[in-house]
N, C-alpha and C. Protein backbone atom coordinates (compact mmCIF):
# COMPACT_ATOMS: atom_id res chain seq x y z
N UNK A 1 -20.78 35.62 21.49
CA UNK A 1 -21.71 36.10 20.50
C UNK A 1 -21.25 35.64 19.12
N UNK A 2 -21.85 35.73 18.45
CA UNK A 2 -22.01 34.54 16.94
C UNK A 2 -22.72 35.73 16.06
N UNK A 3 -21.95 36.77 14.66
CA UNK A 3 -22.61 37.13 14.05
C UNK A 3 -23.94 36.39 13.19
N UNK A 4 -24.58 37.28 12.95
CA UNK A 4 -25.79 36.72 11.91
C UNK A 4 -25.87 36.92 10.84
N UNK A 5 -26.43 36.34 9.50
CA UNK A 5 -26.61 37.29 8.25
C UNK A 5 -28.26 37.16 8.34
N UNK A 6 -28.19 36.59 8.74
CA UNK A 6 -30.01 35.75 8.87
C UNK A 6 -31.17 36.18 9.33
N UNK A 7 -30.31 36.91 10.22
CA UNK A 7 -31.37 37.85 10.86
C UNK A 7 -31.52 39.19 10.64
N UNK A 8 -32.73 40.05 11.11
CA UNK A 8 -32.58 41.73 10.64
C UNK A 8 -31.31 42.50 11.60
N UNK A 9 -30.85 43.05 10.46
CA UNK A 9 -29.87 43.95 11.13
C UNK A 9 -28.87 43.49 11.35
N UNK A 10 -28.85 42.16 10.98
CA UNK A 10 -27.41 41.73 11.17
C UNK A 10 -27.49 41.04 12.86
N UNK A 11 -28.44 40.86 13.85
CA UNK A 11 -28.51 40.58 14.84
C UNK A 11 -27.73 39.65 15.47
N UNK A 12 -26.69 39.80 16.26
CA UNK A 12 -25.49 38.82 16.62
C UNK A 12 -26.91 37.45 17.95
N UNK A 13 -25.90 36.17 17.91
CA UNK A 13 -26.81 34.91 18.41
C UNK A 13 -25.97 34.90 19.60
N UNK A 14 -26.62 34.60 20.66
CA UNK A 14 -25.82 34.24 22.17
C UNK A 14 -25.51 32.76 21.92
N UNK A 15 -24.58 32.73 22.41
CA UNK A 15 -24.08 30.95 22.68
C UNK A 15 -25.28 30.93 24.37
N UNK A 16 -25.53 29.74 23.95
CA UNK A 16 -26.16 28.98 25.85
C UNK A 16 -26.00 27.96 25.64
N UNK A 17 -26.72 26.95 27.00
CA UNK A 17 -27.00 25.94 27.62
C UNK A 17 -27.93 25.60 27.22
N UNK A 18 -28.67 26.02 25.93
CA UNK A 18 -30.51 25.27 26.10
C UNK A 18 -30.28 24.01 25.27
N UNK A 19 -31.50 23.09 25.00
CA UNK A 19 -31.48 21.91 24.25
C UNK A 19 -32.43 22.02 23.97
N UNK A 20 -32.38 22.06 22.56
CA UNK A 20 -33.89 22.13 21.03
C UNK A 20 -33.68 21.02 20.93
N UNK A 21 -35.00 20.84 21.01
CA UNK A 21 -35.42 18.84 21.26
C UNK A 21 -36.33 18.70 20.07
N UNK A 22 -36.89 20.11 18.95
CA UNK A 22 -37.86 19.96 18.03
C UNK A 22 -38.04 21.32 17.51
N UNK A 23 -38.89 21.51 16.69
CA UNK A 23 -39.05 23.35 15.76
C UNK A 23 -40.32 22.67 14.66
N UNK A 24 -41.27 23.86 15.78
CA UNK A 24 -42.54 24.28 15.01
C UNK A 24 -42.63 25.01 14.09
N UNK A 25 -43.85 24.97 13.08
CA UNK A 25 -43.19 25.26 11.44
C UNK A 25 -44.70 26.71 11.85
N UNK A 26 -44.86 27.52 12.52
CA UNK A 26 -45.88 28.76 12.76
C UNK A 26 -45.22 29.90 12.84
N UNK A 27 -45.64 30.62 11.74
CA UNK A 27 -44.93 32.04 11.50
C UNK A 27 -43.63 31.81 11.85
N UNK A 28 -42.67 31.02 10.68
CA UNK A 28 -41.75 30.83 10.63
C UNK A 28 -41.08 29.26 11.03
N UNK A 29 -39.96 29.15 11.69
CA UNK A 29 -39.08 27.73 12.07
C UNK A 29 -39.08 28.13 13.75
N UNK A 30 -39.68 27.96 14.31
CA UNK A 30 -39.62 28.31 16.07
C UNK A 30 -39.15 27.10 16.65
N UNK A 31 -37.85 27.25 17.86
CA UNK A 31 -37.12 25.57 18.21
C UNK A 31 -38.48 25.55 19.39
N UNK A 32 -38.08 24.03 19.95
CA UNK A 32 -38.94 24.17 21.22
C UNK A 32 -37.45 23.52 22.34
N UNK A 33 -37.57 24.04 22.81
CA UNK A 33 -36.93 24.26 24.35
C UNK A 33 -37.15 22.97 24.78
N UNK A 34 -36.21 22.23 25.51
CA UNK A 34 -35.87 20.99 26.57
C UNK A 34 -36.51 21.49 27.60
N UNK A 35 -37.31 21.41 28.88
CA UNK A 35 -37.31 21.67 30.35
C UNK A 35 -37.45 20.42 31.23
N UNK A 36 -37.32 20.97 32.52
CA UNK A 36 -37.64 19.84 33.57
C UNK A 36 -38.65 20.61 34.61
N UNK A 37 -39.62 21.37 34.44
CA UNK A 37 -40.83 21.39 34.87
C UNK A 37 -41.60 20.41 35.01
N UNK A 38 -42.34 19.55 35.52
CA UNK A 38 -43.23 18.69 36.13
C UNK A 38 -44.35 19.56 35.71
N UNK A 39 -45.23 18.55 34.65
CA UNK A 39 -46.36 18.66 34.56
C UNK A 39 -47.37 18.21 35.18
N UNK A 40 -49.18 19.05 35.10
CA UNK A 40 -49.81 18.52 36.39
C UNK A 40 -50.82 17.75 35.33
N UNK A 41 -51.21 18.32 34.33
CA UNK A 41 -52.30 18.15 33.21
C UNK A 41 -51.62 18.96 31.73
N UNK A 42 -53.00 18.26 30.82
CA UNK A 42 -52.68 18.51 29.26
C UNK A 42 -53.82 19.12 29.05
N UNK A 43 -54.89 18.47 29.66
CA UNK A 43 -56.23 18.53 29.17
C UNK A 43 -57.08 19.74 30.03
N UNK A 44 -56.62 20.63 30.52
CA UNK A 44 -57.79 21.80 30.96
C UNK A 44 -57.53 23.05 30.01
N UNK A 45 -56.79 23.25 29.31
CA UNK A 45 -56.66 24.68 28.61
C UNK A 45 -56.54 24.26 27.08
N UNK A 46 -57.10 25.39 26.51
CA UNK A 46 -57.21 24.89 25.40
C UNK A 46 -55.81 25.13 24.60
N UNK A 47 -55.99 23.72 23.23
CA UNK A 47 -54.43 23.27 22.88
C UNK A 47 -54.01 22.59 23.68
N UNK A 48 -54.71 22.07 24.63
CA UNK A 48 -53.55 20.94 25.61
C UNK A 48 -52.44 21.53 25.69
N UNK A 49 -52.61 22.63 26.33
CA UNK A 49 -51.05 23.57 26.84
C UNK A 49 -51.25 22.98 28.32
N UNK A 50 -49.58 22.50 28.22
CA UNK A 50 -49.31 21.79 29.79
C UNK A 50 -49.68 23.15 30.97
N UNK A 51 -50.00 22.06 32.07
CA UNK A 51 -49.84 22.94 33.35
C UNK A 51 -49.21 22.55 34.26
N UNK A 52 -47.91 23.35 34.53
CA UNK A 52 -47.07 22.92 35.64
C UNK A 52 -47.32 23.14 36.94
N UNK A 53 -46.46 21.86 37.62
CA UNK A 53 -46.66 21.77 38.76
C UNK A 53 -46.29 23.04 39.74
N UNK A 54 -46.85 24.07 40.85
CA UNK A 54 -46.20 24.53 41.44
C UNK A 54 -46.53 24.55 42.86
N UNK A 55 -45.44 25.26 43.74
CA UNK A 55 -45.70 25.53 44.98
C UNK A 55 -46.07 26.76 45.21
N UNK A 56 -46.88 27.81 44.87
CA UNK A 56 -47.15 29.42 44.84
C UNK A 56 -49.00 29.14 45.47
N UNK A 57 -48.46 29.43 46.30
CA UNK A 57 -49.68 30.07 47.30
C UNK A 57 -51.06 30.52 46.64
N UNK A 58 -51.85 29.99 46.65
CA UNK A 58 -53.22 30.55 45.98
C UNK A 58 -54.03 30.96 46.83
N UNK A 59 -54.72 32.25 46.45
CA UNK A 59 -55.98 33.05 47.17
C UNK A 59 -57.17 31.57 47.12
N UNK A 60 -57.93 31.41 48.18
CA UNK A 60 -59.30 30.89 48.26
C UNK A 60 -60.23 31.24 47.64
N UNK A 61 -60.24 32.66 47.38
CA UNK A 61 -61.29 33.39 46.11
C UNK A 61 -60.96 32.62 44.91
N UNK A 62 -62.21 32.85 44.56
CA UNK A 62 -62.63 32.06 42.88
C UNK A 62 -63.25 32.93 41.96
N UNK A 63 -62.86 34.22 41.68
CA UNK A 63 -63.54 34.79 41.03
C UNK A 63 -62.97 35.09 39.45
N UNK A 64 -61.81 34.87 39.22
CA UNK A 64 -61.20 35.18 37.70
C UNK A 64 -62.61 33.98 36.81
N UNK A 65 -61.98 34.61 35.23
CA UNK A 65 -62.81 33.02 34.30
C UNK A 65 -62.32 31.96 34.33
N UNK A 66 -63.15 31.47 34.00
CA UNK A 66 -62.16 29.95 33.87
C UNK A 66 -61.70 28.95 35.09
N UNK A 67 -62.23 30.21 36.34
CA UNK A 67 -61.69 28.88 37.63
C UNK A 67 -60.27 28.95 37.74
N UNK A 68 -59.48 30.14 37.36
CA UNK A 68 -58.56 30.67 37.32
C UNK A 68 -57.71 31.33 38.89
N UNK A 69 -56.89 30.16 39.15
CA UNK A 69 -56.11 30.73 40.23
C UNK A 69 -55.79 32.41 40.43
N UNK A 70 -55.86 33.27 42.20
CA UNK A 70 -55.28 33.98 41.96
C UNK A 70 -54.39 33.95 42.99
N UNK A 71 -52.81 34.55 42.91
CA UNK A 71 -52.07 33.98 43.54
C UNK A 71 -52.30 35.14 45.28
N UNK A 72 -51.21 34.66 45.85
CA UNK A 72 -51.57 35.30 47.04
C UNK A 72 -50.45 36.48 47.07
N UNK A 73 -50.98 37.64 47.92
CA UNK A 73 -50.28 38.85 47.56
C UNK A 73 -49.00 38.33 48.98
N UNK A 74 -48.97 37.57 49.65
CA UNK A 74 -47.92 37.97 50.68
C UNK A 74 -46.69 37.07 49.90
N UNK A 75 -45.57 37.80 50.19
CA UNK A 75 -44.40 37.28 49.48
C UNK A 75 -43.70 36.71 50.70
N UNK A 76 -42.56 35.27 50.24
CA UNK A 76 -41.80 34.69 51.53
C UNK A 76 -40.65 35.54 51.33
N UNK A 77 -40.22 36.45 50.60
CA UNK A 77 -38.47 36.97 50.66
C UNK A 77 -38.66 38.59 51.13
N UNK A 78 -37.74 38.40 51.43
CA UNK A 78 -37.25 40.28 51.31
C UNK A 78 -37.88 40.96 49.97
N UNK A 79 -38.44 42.20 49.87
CA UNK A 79 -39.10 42.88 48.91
C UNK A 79 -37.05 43.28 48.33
N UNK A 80 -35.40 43.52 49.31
CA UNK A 80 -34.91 44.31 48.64
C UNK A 80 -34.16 42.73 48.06
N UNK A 81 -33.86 41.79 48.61
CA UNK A 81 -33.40 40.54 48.25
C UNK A 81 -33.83 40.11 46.66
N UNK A 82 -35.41 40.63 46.65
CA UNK A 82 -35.88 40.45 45.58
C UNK A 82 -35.53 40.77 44.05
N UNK A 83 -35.30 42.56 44.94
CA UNK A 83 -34.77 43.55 43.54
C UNK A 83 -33.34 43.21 42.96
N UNK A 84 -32.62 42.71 43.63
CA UNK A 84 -31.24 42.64 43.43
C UNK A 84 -30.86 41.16 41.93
């Protein structure tokens, strides 16, 4: 932990692993995060907010807006594997 003056309250900073690759100037200096998510598209949501690739099970129903996946209620793990 890394005191602050910078922040309210004096809020101490965690050391990590991430990589700020850039920092958006909206309500304030915000970094943007490195990932390795696989994108699928740019262009269906608005802002060209990426959509990543996944493997999560989707319901056949189509009823949300937008054509909006809903995922499927059966889970592959243990419900207590989960909690832990």
């Amino acid at each position: 932990m890394v005191e602050s003056e910078s922040l309210p309250n004096h809020r101490p900073i965690a050391l990590s692993e991430v990589e700020v690759v850039d920092s958006l100037s909206s309500a304030g200096i915000r970094p943007v995060m490195a990932d390795s998510f696989e994108i699928s598209s740019t262009d269906t949501l608005p802002g060209h907010r990426p959509v990543a690739v996944s493997n999560l099970v989707i319901s056949d129903t189509d009823t949300l807006p937008g054509h909006r996946p809903i995922a499927s209620n059966d889970i592959d793990e243990d419900p207590v594997v989960l909690m832990d």
